[in-house]
N, C-alpha and C. Protein backbone atom coordinates (compact mmCIF):
# COMPACT_ATOMS: atom_id res chain seq x y z
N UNK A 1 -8.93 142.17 169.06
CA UNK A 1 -7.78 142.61 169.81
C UNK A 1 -6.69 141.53 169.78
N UNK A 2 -7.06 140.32 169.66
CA UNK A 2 -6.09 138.81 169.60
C UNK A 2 -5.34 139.36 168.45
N UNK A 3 -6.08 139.43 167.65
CA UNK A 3 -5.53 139.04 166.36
C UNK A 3 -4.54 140.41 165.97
N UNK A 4 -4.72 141.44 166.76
CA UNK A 4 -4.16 142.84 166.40
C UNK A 4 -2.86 142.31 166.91
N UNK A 5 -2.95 141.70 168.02
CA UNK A 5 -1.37 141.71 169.45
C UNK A 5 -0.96 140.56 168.54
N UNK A 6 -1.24 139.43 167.88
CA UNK A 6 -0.69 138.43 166.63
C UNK A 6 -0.26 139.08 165.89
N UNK A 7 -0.64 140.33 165.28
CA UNK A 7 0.23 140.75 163.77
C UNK A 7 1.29 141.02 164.37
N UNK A 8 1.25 142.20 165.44
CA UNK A 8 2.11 142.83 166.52
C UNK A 8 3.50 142.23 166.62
N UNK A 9 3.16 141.11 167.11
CA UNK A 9 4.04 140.09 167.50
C UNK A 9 5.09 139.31 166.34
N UNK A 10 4.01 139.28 165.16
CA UNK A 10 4.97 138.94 164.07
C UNK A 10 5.45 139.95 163.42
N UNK A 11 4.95 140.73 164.01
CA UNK A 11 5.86 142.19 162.92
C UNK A 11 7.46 142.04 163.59
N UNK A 12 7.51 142.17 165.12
CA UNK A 12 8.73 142.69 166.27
C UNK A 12 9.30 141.21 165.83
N UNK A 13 8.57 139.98 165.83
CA UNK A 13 9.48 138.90 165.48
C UNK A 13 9.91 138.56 163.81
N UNK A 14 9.76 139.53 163.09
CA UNK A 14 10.02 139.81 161.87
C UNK A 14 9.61 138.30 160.93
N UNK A 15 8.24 138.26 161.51
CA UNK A 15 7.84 136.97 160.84
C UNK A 15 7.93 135.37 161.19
N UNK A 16 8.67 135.40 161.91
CA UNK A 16 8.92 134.08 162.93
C UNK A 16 8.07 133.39 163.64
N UNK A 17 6.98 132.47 163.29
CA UNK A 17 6.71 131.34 164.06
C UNK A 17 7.52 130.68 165.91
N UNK A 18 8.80 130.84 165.16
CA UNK A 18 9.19 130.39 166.59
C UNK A 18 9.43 130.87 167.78
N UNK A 19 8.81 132.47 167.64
CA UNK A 19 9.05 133.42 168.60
C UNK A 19 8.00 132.70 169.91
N UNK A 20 7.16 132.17 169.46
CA UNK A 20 5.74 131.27 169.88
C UNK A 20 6.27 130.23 170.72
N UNK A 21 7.23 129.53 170.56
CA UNK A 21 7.62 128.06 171.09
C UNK A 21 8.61 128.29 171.79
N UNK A 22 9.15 129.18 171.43
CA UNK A 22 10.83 129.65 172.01
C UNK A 22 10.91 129.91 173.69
N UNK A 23 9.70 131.12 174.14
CA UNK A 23 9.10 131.70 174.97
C UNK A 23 8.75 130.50 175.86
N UNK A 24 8.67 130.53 177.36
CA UNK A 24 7.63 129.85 178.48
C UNK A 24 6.43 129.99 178.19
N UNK A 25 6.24 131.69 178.29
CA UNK A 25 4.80 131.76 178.66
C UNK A 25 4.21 131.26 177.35
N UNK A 26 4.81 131.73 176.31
CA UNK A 26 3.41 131.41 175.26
C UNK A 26 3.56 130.39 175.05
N UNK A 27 4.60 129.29 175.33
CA UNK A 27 4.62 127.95 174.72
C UNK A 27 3.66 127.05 175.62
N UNK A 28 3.20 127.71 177.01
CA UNK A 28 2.52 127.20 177.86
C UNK A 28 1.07 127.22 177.74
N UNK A 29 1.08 128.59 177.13
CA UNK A 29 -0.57 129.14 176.99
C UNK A 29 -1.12 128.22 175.62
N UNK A 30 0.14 128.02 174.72
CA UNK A 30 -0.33 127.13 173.50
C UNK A 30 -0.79 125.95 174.12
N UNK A 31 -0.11 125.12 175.22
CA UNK A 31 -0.47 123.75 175.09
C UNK A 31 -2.06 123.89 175.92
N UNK A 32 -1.65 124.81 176.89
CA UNK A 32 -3.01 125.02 177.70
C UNK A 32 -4.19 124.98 176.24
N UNK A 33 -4.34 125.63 175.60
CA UNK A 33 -5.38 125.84 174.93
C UNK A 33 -5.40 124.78 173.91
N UNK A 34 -4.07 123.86 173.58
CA UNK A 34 -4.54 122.65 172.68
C UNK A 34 -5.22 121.63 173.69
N UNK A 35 -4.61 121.40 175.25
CA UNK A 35 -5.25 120.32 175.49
C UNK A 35 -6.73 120.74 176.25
N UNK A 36 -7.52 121.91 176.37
CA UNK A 36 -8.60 122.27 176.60
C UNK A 36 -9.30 122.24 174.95
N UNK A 37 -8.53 122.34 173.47
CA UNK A 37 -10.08 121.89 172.73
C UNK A 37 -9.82 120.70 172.91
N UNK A 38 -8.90 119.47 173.01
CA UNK A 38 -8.79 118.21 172.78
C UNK A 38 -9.88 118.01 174.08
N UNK A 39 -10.32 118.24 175.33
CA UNK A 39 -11.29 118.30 176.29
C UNK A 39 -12.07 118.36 175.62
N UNK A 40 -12.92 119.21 174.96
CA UNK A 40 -14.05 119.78 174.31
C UNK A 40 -14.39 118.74 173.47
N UNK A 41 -13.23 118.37 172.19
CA UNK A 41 -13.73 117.59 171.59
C UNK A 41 -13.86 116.13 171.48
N UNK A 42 -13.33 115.65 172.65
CA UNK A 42 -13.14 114.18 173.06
C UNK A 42 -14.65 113.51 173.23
N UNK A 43 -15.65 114.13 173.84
CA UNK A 43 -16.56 113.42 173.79
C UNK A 43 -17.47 113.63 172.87
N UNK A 44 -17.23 114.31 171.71
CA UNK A 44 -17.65 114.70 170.50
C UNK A 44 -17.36 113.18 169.18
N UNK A 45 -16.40 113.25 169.58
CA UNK A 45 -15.14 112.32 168.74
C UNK A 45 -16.12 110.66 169.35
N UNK A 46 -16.47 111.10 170.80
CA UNK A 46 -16.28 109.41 171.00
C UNK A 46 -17.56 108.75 170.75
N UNK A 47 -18.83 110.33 171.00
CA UNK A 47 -20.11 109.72 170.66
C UNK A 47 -20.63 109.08 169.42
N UNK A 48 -19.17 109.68 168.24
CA UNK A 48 -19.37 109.42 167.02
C UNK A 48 -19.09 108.31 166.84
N UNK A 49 -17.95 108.39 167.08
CA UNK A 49 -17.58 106.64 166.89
C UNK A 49 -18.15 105.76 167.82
N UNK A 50 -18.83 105.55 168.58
CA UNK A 50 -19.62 104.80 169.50
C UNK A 50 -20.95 104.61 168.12
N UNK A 51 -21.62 105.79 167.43
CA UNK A 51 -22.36 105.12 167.16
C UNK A 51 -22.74 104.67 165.77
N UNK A 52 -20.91 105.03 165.13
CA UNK A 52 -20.43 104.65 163.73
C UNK A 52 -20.36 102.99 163.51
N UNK A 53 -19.92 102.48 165.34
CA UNK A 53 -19.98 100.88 165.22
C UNK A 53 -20.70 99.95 166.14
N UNK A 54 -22.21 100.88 166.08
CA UNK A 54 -23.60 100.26 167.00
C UNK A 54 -23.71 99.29 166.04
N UNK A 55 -24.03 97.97 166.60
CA UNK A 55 -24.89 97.49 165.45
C UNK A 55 -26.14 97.92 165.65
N UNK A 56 -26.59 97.24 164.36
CA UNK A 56 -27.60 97.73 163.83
C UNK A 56 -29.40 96.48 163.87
């Protein structure tokens, strides 16, 4: 259904990317959802590198 209301959206914005950034709401809902995976993957990221420079 996402991806149907995405074509949707670029059809009425006749292809435009910036219809996305231009907007409040969706420019809001974008950051919401970049800085919730950057959440997700932060302690992913850090266990790695924690034990990329354990010694040994």
């Amino acid at each position: 259904m996402m991806e149907e209301n995405f074509r949707r959206s670029l059809l009425l914005s006749r292809g435009e990317f910036s219809v996305f950034l231009t907007r409040p709401l969706s420019l809001g809902l974008l950051i919401a959802a970049a800085v919730l995976v950057l959440i997700v993957a932060l302690p992913s990221i850090k266990n790695k590198r924690e034990e990329a420079f354990q010694e040994e």
